[in-house]
C-alpha atoms as a PDB file:
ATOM      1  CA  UNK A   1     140.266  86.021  91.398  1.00  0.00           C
ATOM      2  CA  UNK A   2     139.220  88.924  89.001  1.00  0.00           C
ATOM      3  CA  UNK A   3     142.080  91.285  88.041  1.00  0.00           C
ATOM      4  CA  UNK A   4     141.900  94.793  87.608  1.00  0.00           C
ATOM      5  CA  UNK A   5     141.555  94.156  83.922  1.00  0.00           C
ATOM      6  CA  UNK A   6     138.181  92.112  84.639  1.00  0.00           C
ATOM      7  CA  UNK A   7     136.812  95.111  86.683  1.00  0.00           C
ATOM      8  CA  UNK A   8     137.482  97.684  83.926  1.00  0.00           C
ATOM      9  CA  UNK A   9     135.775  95.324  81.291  1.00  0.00           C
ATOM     10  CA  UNK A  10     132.789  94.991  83.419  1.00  0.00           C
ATOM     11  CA  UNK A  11     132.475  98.500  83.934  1.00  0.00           C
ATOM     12  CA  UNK A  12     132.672  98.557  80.152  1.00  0.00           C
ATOM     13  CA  UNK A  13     130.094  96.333  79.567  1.00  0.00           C
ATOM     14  CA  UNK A  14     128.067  98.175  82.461  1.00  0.00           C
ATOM     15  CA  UNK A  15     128.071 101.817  80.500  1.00  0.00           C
ATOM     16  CA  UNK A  16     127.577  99.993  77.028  1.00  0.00           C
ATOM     17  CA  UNK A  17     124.987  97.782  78.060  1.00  0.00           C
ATOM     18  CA  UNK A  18     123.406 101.097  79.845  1.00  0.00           C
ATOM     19  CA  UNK A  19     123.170 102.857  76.835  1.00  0.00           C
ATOM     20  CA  UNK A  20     121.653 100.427  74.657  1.00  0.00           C
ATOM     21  CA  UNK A  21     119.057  99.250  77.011  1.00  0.00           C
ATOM     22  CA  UNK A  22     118.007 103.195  77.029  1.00  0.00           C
ATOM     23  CA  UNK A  23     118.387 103.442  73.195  1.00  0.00           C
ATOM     24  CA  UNK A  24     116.222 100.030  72.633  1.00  0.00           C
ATOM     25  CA  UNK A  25     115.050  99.014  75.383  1.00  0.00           C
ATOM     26  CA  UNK A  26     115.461  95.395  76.967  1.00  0.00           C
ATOM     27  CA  UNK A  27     113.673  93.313  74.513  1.00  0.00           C
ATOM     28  CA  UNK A  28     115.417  94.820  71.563  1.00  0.00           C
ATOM     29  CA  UNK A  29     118.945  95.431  73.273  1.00  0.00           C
ATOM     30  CA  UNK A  30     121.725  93.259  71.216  1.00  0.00           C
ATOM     31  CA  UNK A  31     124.032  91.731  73.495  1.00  0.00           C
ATOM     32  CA  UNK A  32     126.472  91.872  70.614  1.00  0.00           C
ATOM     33  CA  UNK A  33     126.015  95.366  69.932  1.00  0.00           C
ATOM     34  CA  UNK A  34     126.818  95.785  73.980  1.00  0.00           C
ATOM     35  CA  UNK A  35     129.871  93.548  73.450  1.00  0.00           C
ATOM     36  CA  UNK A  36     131.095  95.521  70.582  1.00  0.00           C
ATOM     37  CA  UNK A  37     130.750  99.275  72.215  1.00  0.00           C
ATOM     38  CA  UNK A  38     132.164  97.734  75.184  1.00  0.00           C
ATOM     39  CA  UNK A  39     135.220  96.277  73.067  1.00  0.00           C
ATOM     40  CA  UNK A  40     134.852  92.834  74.387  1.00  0.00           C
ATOM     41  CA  UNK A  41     133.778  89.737  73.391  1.00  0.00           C
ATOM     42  CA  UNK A  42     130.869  87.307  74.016  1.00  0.00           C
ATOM     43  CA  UNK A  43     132.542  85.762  75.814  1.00  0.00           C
ATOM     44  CA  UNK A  44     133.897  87.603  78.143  1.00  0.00           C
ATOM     45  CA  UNK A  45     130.128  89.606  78.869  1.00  0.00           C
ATOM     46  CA  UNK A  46     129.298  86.155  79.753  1.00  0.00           C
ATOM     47  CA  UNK A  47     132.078  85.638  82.546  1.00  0.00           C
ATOM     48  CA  UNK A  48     130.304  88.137  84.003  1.00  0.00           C
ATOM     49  CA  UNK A  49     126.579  87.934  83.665  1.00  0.00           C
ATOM     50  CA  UNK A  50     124.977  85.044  83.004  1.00  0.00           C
ATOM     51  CA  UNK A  51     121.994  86.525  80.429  1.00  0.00           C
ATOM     52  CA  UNK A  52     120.521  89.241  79.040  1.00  0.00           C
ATOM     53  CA  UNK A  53     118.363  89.308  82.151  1.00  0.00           C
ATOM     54  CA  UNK A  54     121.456  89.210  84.292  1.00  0.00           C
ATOM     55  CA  UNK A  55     123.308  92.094  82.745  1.00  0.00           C
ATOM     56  CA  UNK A  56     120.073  94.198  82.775  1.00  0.00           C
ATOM     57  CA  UNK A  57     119.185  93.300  86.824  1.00  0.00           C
ATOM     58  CA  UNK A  58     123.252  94.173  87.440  1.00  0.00           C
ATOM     59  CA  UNK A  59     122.522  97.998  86.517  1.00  0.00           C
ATOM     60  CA  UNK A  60     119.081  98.854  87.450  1.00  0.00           C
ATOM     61  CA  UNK A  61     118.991  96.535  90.776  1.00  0.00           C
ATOM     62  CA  UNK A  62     121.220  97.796  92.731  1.00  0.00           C
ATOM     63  CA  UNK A  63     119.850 101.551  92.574  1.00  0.00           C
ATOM     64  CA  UNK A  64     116.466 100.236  93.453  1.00  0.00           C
ATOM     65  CA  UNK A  65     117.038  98.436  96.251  1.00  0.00           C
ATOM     66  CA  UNK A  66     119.390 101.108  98.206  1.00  0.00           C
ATOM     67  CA  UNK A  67     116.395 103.554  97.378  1.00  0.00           C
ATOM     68  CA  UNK A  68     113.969 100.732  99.496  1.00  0.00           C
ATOM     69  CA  UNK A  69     116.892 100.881 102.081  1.00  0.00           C
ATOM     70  CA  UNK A  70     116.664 104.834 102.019  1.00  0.00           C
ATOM     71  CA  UNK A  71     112.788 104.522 102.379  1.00  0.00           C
ATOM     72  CA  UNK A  72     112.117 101.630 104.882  1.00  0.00           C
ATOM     73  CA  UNK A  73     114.403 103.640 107.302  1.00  0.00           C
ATOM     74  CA  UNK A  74     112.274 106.449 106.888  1.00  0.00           C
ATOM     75  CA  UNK A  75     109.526 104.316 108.060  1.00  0.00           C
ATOM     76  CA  UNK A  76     111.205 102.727 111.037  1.00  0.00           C
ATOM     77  CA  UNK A  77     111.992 106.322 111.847  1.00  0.00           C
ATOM     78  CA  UNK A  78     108.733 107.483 111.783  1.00  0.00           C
ATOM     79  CA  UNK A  79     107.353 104.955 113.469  1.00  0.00           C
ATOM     80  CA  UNK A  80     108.983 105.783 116.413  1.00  0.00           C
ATOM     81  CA  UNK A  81     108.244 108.472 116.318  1.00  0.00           C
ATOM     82  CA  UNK A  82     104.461 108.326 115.912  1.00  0.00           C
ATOM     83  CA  UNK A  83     104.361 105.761 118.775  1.00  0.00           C
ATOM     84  CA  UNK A  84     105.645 108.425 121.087  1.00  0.00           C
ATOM     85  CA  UNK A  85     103.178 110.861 120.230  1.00  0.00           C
ATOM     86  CA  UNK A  86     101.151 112.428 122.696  1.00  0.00           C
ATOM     87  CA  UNK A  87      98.604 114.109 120.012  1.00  0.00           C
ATOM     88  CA  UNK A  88      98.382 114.235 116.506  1.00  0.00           C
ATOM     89  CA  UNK A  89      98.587 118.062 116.440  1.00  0.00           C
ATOM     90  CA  UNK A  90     102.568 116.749 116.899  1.00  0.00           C
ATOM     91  CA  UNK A  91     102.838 115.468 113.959  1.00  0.00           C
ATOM     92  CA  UNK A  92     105.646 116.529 112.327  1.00  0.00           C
ATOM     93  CA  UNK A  93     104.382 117.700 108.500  1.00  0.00           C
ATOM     94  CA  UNK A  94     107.321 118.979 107.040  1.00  0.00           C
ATOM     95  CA  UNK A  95     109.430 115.969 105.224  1.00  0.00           C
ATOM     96  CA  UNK A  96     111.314 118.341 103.005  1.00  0.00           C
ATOM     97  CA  UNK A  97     115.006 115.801 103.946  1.00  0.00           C
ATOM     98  CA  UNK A  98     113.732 112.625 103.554  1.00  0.00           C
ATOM     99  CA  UNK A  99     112.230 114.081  99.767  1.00  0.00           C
ATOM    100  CA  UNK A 100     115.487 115.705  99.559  1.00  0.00           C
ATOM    101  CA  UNK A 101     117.677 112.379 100.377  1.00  0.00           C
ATOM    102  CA  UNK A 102     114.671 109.963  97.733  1.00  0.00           C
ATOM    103  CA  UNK A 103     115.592 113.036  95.199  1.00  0.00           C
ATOM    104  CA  UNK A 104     119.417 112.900  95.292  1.00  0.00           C
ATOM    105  CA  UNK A 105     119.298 109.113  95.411  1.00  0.00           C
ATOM    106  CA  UNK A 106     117.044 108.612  92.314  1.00  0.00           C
ATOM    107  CA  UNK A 107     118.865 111.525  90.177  1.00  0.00           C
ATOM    108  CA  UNK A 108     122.392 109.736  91.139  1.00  0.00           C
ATOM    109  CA  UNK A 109     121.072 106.668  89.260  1.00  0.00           C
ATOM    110  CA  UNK A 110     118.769 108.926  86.816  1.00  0.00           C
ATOM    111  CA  UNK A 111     119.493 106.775  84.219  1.00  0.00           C
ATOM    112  CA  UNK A 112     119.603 103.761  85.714  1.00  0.00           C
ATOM    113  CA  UNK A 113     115.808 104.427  87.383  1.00  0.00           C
ATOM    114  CA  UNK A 114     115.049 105.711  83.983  1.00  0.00           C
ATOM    115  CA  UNK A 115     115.489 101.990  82.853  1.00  0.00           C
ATOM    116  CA  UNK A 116     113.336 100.135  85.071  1.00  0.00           C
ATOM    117  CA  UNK A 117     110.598 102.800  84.660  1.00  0.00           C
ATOM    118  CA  UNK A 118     110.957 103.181  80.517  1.00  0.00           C
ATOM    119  CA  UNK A 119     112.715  99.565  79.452  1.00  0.00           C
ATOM    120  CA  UNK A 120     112.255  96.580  81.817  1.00  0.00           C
ATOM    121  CA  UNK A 121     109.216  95.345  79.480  1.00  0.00           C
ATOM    122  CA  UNK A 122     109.658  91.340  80.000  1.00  0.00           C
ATOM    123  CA  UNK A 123     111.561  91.585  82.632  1.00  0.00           C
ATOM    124  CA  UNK A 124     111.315  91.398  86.299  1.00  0.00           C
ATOM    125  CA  UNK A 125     111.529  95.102  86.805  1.00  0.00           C
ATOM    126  CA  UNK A 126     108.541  95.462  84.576  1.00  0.00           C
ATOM    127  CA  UNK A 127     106.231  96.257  87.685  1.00  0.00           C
ATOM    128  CA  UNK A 128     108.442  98.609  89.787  1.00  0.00           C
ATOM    129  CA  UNK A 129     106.102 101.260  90.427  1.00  0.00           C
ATOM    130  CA  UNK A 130     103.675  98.710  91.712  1.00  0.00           C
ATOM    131  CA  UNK A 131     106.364  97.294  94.266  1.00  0.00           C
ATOM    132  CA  UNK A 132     106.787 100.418  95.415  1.00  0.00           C
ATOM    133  CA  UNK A 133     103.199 101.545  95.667  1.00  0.00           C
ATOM    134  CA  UNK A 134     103.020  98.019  97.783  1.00  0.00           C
ATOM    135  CA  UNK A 135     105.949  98.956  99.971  1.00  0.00           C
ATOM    136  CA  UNK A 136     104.065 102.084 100.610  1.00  0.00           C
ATOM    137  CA  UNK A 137     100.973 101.019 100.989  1.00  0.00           C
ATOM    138  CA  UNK A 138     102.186  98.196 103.853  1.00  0.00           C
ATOM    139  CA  UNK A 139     104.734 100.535 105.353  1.00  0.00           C
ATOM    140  CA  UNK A 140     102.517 103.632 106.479  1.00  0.00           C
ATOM    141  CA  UNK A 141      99.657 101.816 108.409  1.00  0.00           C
ATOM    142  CA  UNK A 142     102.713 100.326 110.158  1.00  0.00           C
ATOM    143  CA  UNK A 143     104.343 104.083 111.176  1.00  0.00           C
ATOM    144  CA  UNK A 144     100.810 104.883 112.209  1.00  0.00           C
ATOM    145  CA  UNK A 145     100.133 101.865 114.135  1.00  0.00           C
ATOM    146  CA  UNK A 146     101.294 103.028 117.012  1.00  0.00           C
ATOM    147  CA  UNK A 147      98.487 105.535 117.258  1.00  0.00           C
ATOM    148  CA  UNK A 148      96.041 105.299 119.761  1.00  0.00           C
ATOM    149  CA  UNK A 149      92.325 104.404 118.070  1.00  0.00           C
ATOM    150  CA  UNK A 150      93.995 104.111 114.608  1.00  0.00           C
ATOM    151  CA  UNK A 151      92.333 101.584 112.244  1.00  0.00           C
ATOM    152  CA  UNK A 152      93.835 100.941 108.931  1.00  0.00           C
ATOM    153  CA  UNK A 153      91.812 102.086 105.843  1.00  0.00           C
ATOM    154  CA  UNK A 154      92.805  99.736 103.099  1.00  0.00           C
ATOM    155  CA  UNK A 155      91.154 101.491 100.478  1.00  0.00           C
ATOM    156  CA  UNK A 156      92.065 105.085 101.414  1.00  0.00           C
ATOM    157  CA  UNK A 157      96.405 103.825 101.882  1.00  0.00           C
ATOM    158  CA  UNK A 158      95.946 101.888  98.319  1.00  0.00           C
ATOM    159  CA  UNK A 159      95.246 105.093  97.212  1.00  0.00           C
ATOM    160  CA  UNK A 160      97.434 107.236  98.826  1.00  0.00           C
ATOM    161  CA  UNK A 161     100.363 104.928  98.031  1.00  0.00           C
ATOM    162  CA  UNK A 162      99.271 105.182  94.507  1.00  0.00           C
ATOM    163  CA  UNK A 163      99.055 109.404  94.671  1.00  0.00           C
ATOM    164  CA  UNK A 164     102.228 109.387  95.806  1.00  0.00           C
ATOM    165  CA  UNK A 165     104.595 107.283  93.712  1.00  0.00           C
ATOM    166  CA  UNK A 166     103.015 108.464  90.689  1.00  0.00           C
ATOM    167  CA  UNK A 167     103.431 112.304  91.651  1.00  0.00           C
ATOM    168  CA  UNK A 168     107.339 110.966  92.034  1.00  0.00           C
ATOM    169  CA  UNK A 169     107.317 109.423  89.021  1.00  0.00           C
ATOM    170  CA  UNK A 170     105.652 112.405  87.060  1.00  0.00           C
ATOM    171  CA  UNK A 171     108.420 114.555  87.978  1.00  0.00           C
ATOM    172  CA  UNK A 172     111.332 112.851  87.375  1.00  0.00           C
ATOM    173  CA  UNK A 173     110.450 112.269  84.159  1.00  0.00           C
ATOM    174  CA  UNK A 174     109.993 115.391  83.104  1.00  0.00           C
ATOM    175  CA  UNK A 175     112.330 117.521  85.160  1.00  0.00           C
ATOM    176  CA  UNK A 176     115.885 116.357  84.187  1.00  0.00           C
ATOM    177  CA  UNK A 177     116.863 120.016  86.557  1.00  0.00           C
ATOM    178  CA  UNK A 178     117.896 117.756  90.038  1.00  0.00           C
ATOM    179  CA  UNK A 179     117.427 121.125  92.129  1.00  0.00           C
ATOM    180  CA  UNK A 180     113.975 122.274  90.367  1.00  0.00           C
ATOM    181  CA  UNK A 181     112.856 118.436  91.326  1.00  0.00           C
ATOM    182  CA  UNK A 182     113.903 119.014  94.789  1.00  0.00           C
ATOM    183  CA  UNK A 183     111.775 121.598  95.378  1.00  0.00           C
ATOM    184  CA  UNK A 184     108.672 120.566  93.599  1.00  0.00           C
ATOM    185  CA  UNK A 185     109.101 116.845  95.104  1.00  0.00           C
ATOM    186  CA  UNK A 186     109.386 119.251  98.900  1.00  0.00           C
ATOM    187  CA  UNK A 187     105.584 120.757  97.978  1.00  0.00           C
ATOM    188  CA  UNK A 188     104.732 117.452  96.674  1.00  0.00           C
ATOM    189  CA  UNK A 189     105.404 114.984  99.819  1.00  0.00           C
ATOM    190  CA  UNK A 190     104.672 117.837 102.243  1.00  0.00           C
ATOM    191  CA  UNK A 191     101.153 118.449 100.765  1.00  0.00           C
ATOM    192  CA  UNK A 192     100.608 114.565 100.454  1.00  0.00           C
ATOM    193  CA  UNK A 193     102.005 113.978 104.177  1.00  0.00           C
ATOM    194  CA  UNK A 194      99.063 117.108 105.045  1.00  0.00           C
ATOM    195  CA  UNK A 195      96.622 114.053 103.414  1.00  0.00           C
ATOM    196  CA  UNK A 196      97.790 111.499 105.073  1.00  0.00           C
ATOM    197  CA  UNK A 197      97.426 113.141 108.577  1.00  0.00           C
ATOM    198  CA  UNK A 198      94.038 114.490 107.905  1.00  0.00           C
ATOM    199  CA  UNK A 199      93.141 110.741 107.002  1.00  0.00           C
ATOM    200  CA  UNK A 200      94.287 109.978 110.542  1.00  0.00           C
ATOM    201  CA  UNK A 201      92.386 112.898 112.105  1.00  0.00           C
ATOM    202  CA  UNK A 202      89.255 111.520 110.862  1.00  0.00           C
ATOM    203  CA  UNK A 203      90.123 108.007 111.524  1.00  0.00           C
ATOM    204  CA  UNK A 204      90.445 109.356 115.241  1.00  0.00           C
ATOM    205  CA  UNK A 205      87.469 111.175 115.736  1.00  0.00           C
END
């Protein structure tokens, strides 16, 4: 059973490894240079993680997959709701809490996000944005399946998907300013949402 002692030195070896992944990156993070900010040993990093790999998947993985959490039950949500429409004029366009609860989430973890976007070179993380681009791209011809006469356009929701995680992406990179980000990411999703229903319109006309 790990003592109290073995939770602080993890959370040591968290921070230090944290830092040095965003100094270096992963491929030219030391593990002994993490050891030594942390005030371990090898050996003990090791009790804990099993690699490099290991250490890097314990900070930026966790972050990652409560923001797919926070996302596919935005989907299941709006699926229901689009199979009760009655008309697409009740669509509902504004999205400004959903952006707001992605925004908070990601800027919680800023660093951590900051990681798999800037550092994960050779690692598994290494293709984030196009998970999530693929998450998006499967998840919205589901909410609008329930449509009535809606065919999926593969092409148009590959590019959507794309529009969208990389006006995310854009912005938290540059804006470090949480509450600035909030209200640009509002615009953002509520303009792209506006594109995404006008792609419908057409697709049911």
């Amino acid at each position: 059973m790990k003592s109290d002692s073995d939770y602080e030195k993890k959370e040591l070896l968290l921070n230090a490894a944290k830092k040095e992944f965003l100094e270096k990156g992963y491929n030219k993070a030391s593990l002994r240079t993490i050891c030594a900010s942390a005030g371990v040993t090898t050996g003990a990093l090791y009790f804990f993680f099993d690699n490099k790999a290991d250490l890097f998947a314990a900070i930026v993985d966790p972050p990652i997959n409560e923001l797919k959490k926070i996302l596919f039950e935005h989907f299941s949500e709006d699926a229901e709701f689009m199979s009760n429409l009655k008309s697409l004029d009740d669509i509902e366009v504004d999205h400004s809490d959903v952006s707001d609860m992605i925004t908070e989430h990601i800027y919680r973890y800023y660093d951590n996000f900051m990681l798999a976007l800037n550092g994960s070179e050779n690692t598994v993380y290494e293709h984030v944005v196009d998970d999530f681009v693929k998450l998006l791209e499967e998840s919205v011809p589901y909410m609008l399946s329930g449509l009535k006469g809606y065919t999926s356009d593969e092409y148009m929701s590959h590019w959507m998907s794309h529009i969208s995680i990389d006006a995310y992406i854009q912005v938290i990179k540059h804006e470090k300013d949480k509450e600035i980000a909030k209200c640009r990411l509002r615009s953002i999703l509520n303009y792209l949402t506006k594109g995404w229903i006008d792609l419908v319109m057409v697709k049911n006309n």
